[in-house]
Protein backbone atom coordinates (compact mmCIF):
# COMPACT_ATOMS: atom_id res chain seq x y z
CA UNK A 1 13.21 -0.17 7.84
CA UNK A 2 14.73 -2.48 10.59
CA UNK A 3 13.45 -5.62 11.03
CA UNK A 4 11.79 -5.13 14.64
CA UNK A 5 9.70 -2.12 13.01
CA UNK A 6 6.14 -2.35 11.46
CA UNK A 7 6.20 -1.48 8.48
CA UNK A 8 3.59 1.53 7.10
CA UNK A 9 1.78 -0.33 5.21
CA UNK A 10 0.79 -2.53 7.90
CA UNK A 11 -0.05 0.31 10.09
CA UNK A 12 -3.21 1.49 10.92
CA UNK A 13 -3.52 4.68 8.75
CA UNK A 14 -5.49 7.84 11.00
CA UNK A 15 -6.09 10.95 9.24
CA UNK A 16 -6.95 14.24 10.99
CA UNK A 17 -9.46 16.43 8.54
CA UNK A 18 -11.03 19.81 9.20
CA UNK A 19 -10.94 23.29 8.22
CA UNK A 20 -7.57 26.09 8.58
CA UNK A 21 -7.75 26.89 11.95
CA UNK A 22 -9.76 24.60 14.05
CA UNK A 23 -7.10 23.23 15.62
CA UNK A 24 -6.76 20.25 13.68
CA UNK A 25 -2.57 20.40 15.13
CA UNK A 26 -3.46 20.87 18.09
CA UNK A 27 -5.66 17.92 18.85
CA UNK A 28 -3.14 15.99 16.99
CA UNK A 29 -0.55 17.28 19.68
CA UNK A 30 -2.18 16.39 22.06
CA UNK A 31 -3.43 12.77 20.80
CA UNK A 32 -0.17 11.38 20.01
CA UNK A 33 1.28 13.23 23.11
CA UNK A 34 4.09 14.57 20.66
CA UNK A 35 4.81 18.06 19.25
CA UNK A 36 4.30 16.57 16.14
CA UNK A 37 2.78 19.24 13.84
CA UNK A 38 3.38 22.86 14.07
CA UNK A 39 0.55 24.85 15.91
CA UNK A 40 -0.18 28.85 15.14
CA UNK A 41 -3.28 30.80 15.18
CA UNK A 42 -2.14 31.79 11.56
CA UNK A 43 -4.71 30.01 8.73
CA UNK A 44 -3.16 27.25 6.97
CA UNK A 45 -0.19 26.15 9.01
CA UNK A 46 0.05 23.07 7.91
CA UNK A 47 0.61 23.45 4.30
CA UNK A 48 1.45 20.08 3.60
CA UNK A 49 0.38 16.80 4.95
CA UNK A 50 2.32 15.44 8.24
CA UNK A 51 2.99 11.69 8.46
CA UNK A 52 3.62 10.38 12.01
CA UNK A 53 4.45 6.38 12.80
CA UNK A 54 4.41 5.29 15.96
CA UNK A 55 2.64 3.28 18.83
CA UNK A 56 -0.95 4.49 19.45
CA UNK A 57 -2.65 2.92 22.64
CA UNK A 58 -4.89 0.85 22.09
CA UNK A 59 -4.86 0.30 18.58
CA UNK A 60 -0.71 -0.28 18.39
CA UNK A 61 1.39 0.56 15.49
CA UNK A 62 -0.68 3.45 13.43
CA UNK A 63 0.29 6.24 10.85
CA UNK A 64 -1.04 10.08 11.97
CA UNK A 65 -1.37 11.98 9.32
CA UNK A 66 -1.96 15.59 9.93
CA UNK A 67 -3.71 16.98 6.75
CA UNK A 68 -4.17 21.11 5.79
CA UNK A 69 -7.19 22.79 6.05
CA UNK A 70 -10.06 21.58 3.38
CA UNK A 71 -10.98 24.82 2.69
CA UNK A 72 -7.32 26.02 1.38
CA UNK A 73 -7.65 28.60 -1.08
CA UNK A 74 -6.17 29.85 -4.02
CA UNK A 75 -3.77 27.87 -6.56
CA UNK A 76 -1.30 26.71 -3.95
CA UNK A 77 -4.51 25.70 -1.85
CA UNK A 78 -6.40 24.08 -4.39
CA UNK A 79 -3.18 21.20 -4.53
CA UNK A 80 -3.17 20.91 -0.62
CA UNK A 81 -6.78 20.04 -0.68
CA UNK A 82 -6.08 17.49 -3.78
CA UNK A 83 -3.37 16.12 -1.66
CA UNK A 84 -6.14 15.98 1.30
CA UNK A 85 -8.66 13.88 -0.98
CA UNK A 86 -5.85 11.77 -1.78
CA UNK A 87 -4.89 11.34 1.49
CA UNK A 88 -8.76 9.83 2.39
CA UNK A 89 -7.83 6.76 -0.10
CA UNK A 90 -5.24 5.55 2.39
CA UNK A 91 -7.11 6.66 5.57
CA UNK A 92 -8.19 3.60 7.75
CA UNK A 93 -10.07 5.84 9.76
CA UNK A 94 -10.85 9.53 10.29
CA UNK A 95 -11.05 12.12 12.74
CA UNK A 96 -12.99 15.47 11.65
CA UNK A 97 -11.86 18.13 13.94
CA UNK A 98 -14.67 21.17 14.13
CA UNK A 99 -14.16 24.53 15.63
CA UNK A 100 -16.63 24.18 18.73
CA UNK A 101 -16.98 28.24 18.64
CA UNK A 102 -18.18 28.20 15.55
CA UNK A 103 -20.16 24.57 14.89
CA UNK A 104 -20.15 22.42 12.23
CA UNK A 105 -19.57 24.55 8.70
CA UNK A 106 -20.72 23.25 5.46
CA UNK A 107 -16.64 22.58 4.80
CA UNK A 108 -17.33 19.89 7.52
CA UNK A 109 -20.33 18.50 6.04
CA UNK A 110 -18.56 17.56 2.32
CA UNK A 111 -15.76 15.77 4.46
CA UNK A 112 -18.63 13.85 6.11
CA UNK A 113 -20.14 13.31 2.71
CA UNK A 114 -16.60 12.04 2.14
CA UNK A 115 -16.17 9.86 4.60
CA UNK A 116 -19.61 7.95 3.62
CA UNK A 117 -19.06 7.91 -0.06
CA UNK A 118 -15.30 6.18 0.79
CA UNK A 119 -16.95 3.95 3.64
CA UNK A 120 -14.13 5.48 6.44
CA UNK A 121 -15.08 5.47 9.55
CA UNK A 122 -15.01 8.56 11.40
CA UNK A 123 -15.54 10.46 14.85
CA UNK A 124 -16.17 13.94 15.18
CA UNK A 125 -13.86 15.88 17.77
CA UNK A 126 -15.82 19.65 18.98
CA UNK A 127 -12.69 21.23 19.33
CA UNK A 128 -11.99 24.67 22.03
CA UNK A 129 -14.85 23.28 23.91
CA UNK A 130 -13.37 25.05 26.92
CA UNK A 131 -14.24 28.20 24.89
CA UNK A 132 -17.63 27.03 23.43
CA UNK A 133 -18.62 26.31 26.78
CA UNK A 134 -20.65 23.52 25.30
CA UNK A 135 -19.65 19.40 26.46
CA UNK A 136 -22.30 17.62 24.76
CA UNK A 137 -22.96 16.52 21.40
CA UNK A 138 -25.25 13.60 19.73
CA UNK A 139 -22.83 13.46 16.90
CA UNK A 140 -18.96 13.76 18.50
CA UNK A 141 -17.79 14.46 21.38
CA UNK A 142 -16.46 17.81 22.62
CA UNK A 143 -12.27 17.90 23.67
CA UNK A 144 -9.80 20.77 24.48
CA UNK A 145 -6.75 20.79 22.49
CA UNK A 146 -5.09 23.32 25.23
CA UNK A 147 -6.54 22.25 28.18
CA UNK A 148 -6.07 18.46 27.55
CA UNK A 149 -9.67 17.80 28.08
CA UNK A 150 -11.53 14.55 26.99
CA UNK A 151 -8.46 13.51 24.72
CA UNK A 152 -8.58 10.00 26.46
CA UNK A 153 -11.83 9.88 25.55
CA UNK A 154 -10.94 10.90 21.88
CA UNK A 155 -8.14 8.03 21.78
CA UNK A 156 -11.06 5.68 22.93
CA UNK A 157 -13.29 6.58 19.99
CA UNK A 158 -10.58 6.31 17.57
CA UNK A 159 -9.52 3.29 18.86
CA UNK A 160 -13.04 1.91 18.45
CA UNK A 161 -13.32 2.70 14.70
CA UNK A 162 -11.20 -0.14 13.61
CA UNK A 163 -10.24 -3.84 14.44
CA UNK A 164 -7.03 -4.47 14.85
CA UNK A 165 -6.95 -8.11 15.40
CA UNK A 166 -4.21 -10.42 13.72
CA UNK A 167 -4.26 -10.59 9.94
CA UNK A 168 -6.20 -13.15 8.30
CA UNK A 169 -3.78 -13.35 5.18
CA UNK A 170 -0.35 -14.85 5.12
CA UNK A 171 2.20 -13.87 2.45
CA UNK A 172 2.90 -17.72 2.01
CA UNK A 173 2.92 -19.42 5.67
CA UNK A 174 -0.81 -20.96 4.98
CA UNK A 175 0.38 -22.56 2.12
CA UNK A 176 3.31 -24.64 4.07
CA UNK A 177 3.67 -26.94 6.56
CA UNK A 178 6.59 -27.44 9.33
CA UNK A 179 9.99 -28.04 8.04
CA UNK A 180 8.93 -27.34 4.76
CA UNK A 181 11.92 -26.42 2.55
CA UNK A 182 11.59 -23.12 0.78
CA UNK A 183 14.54 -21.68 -1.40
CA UNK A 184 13.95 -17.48 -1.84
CA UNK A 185 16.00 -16.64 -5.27
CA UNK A 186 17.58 -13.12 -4.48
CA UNK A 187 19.76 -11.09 -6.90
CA UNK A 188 22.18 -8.70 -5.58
CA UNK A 189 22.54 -6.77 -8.36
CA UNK A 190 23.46 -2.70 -9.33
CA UNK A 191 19.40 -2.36 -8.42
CA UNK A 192 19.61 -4.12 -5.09
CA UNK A 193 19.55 -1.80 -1.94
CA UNK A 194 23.12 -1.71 -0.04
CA UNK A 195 23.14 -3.63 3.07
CA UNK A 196 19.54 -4.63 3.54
CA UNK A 197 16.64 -6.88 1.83
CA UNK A 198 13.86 -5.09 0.44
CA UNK A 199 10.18 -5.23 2.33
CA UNK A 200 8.67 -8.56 0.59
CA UNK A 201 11.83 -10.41 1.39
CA UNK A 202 11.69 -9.91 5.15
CA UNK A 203 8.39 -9.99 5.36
CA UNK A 204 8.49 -13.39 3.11
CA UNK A 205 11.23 -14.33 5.75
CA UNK A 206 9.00 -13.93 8.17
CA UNK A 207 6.04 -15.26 7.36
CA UNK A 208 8.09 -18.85 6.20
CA UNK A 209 9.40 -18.86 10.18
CA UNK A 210 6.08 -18.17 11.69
CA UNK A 211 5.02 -21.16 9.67
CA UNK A 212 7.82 -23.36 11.27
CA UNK A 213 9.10 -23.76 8.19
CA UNK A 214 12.99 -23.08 6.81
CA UNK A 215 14.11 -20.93 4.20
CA UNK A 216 16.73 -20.37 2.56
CA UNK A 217 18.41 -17.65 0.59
CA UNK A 218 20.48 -17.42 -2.55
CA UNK A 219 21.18 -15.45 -5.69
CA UNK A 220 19.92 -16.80 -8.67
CA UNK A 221 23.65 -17.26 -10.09
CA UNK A 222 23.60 -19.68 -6.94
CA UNK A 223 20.12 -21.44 -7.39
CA UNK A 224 21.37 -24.15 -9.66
CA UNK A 225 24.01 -25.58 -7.63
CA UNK A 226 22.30 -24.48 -4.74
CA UNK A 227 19.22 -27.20 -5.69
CA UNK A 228 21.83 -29.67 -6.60
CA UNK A 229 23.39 -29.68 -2.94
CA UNK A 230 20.31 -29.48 -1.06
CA UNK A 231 19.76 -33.46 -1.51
CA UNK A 232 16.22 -32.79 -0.34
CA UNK A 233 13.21 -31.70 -2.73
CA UNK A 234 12.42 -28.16 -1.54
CA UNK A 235 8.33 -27.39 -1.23
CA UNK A 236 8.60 -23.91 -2.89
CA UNK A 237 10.85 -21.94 -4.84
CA UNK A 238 10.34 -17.82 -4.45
CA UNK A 239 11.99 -15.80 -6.83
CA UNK A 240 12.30 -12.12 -7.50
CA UNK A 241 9.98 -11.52 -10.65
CA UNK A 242 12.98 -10.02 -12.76
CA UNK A 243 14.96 -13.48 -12.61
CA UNK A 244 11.83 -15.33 -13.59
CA UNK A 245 13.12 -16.90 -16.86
CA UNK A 246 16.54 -17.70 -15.63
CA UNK A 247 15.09 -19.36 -12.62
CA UNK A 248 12.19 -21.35 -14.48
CA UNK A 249 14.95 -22.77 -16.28
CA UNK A 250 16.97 -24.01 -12.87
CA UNK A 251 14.57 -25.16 -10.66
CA UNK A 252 13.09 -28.57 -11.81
CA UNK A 253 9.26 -28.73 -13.42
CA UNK A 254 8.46 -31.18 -10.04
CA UNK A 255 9.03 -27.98 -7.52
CA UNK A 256 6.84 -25.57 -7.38
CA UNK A 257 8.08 -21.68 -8.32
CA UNK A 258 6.21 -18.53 -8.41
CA UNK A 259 7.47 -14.75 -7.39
CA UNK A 260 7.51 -12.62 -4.17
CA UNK A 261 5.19 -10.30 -6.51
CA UNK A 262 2.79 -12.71 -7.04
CA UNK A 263 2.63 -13.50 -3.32
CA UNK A 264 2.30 -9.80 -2.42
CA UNK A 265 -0.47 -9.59 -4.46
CA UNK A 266 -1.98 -12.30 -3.13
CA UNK A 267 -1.28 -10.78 0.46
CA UNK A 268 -3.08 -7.20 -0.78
CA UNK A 269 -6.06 -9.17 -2.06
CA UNK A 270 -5.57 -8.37 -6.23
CA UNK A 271 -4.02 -11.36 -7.12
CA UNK A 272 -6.96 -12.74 -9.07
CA UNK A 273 -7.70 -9.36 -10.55
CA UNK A 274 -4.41 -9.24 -11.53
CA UNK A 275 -4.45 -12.86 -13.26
CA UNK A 276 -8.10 -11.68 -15.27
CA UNK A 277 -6.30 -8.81 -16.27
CA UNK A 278 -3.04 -9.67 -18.01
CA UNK A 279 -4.19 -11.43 -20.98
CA UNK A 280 -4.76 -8.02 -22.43
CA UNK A 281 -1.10 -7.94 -22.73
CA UNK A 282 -1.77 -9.96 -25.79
CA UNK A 283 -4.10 -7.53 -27.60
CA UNK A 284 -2.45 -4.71 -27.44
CA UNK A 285 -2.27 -2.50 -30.76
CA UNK A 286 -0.25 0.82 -31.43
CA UNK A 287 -0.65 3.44 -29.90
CA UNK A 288 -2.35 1.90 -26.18
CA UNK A 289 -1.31 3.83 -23.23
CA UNK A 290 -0.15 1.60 -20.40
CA UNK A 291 0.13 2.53 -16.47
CA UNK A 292 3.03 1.52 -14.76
CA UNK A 293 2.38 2.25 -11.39
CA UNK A 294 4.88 1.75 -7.91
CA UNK A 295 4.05 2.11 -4.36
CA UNK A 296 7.63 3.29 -3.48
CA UNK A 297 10.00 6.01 -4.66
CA UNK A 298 13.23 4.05 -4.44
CA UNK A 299 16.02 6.03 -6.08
CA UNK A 300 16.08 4.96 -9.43
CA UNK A 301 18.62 3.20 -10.88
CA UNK A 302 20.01 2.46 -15.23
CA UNK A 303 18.17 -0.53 -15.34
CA UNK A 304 15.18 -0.31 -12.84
CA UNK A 305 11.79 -2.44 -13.06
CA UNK A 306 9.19 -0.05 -13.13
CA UNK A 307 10.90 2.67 -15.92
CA UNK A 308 13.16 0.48 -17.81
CA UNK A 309 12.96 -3.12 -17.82
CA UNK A 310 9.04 -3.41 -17.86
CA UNK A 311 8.51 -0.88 -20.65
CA UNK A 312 11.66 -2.27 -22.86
CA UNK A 313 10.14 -6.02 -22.22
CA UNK A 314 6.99 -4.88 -23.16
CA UNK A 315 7.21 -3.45 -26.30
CA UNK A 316 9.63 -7.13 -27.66
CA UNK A 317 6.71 -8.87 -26.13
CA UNK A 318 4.17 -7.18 -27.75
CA UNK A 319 6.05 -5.55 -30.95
CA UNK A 320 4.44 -2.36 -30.70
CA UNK A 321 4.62 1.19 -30.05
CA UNK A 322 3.11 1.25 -27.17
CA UNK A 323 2.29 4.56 -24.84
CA UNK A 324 4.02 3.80 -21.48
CA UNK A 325 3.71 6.13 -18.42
CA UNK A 326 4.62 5.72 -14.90
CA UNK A 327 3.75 6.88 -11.73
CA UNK A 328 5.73 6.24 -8.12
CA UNK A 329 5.29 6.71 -4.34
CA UNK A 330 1.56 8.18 -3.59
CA UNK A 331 0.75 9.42 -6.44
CA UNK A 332 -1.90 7.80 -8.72
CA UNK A 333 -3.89 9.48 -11.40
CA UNK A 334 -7.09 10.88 -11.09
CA UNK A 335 -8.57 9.68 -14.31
CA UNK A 336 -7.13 6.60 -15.80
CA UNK A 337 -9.79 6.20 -18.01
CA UNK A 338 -7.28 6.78 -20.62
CA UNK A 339 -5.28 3.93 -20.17
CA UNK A 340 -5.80 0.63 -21.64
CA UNK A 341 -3.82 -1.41 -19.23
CA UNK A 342 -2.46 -0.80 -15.38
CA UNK A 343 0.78 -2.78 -14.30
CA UNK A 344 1.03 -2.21 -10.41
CA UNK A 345 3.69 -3.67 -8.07
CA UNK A 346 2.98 -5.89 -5.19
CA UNK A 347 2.26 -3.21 -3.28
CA UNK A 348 4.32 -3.47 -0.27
CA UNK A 349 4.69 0.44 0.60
CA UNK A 350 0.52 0.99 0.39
CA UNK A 351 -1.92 -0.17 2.82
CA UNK A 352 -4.82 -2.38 2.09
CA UNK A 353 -7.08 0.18 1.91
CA UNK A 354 -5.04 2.84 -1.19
CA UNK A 355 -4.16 -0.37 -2.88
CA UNK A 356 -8.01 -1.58 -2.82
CA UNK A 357 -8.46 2.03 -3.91
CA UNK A 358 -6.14 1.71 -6.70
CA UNK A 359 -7.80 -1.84 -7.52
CA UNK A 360 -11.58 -0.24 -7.45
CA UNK A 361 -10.41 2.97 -9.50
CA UNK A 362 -9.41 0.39 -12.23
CA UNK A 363 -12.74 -1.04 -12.35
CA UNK A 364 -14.98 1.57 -11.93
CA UNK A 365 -12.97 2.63 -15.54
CA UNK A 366 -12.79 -0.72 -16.75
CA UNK A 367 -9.15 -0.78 -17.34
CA UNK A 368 -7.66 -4.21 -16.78
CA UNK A 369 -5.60 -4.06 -13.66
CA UNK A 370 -2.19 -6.57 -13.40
CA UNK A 371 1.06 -6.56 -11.18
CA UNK A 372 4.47 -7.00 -12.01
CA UNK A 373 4.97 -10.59 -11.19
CA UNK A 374 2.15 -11.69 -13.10
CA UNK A 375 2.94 -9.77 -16.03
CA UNK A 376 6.40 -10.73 -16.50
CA UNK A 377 5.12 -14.38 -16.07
CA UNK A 378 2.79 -14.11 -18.85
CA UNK A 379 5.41 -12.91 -21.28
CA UNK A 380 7.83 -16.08 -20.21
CA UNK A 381 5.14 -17.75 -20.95
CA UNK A 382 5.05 -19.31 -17.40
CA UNK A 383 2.04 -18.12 -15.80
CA UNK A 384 0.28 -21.13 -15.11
CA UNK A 385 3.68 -22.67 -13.39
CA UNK A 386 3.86 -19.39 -11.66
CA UNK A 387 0.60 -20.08 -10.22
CA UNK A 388 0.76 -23.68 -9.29
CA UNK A 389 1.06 -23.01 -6.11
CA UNK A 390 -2.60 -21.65 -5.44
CA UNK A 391 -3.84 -24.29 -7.89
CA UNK A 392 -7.24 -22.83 -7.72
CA UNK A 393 -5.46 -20.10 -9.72
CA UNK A 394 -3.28 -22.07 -11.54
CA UNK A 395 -5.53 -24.38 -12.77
CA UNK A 396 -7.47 -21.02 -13.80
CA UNK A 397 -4.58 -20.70 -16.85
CA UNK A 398 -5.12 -23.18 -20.25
């Protein structure tokens, strides 16, 4: 991602919904004013869902994503309408596109049902009214794919559905003030991407600049000396989670330290889910299945986070045999009933809404629901340092 682009997961996330065939493509065409998705009078073109970013007037930066018909059959089918479900938990808002010719099916009707039960908000687009011959509707409005008709209207109504006014969260600039000094702890290491910082760094970056404060950037082989130099006290030390006990042990008890991970979580609104929830680490007894769940699908490397460091410093935390699965990208179990513990990442790669998905799912099943940072801060045994800095949090921890 360069750093002029919005990321996805700050995008406003519109899916398209509907049954094979009723032009669901089409009106997608003709909404984005892209050949984005391939149209054919052949059910079930779209076998797989389409994922379009760009600048949507006048909402700004969205996602489109083009989903196959709901009422896919057959093996194959019954996974594309999985993936469509899925899809919903990520779906800022909704547009249900209904064959005009042939009216609202009961198909349409459980996506509606949908759409309430998940609290989306949604318009309903009467596609091929030029061939229905009917404009008017009390529940939607009628548009023509082909013929371009009432799609400005259509952009209107989506526009409508949801507020896209600046972000009430910060990632840290609320908690500084100008010309604050604020040291980011970075380790270029075999598992560090080639060129670039990863998401939470820029956007940590970012947010410390907004704030007119400074930041600065080293590798934690650098910190110590780093500190030593600076002659000046810095406000806040941000590390990456993984150099957490190194870096506890450099940076001076008077400074305040916690993670980018923590921060993120913060950002996503779990952090104090996350903090309730890791003191199960402690209970844990043979046999307990733990989650380990990412939002991206980074190629993986000998000693990644998610599939190798976390489960190894798990089970020496813990001492025993533990049950450890994992699960990357957009993919998310079902039913995690199962499970006796979730460890999630900051979340950087979801929107607000899957990751508040994610969250809910946890305690609808009462499974205790942590993140990375956290987690690996309870096992160095320096949570309530790592929390400090939101001491309505910190002061949370004995």
């Amino acid at each position: 991602m360069g750093l002029n682009e919005t990321p996805s997961s700050e995008r406003v996330h519109i899916g398209f919904f509907g049954r094979r065939n009723a032009g669901k493509s089409s009106v997608v065409n003709a909404v984005t004013g892209q050949e984005l998705s391939v149209v054919s009078d052949i059910k079930g073109t779209t076998t797989d869902p389409v994922y379009k970013s760009m600048e949507l007037l006048p909402m700004g930066p969205v996602v489109i994503i083009d989903t196959p018909g709901f009422d896919d059959e057959g093996a194959l089918g019954e996974m594309r309408v999985r993936k469509t479900k899925q899809i919903l938990n990520r779906s800022d808002c909704a547009v249900l596109v209904v064959d005009a010719t042939l009216g609202k099916t009961e198909i349409d009707e459980e996506l509606i049902r949908l759409f309430v039960e998940k609290k989306i908000p949604y318009v309903v687009a009467y596609n091929k009214c030029d061939e229905s011959g009917n404009q008017e509707y009390s529940d939607g409005l009628a548009v023509s794919a082909t013929e371009g008709l009432f799609i400005h209207e259509l952009k209107e109504r989506i526009g409508a559905l949801v507020h896209t006014g600046d972000a009430k969260m910060k990632i840290v600039g609320d908690l500084l003030k100008p010309l604050d000094l604020v040291v980011l702890v970075i380790p270029i290491d075999t598992a560090a991407p080639k060129g670039r910082l990863i998401l939470p760094q820029q956007q940590t970056i970012r947010d410390i600049l907004e704030a007119g404060a400074v930041a600065i950037s080293v590798r934690d082989t650098e910190l110590k000396e780093t500190l030593r130099k600076l002659g000046t006290k810095p406000a806040l030390v941000i590390t990456d989670s993984q150099a957490f006990e190194q870096v506890n042990k450099d940076t001076p008890d008077d400074i305040l330290l916690t993670s980018f991970s923590i921060l993120m979580a913060r950002y996503k609104g779990f952090l104090e889910d996350s903090v309730k929830g890791v003191s199960v680490l402690s209970d844990l007894k043979d046999g307990d299945k733990v989650l380990i769940s990412e939002g991206c699908t980074h190629h993986r490397q000998c000693d990644d986070i998610g599939t190798v460091k976390l489960p190894r410093w798990l089970k020496e935390f813990t001492g025993k045999k533990l049950i450890i699965e994992t699960t990357s990208g957009r993919e998310f179990p079902e039913d995690i009933s199962s499970y006796d513990l979730i460890i999630h990442c900051g979340g950087c790669m979801l929107n607000e809404r899957e990751m508040e998905y994610r969250r809910k799912c946890a305690d609808d099943a009462g499974v205790p629901f942590t993140n990375y940072g956290i987690t690996i801060a309870y096992m160095n045994g320096i949570l309530k340092r790592s929390l400090m800095v939101l001491p309505d949090l910190g002061n949370m921890i004995p």
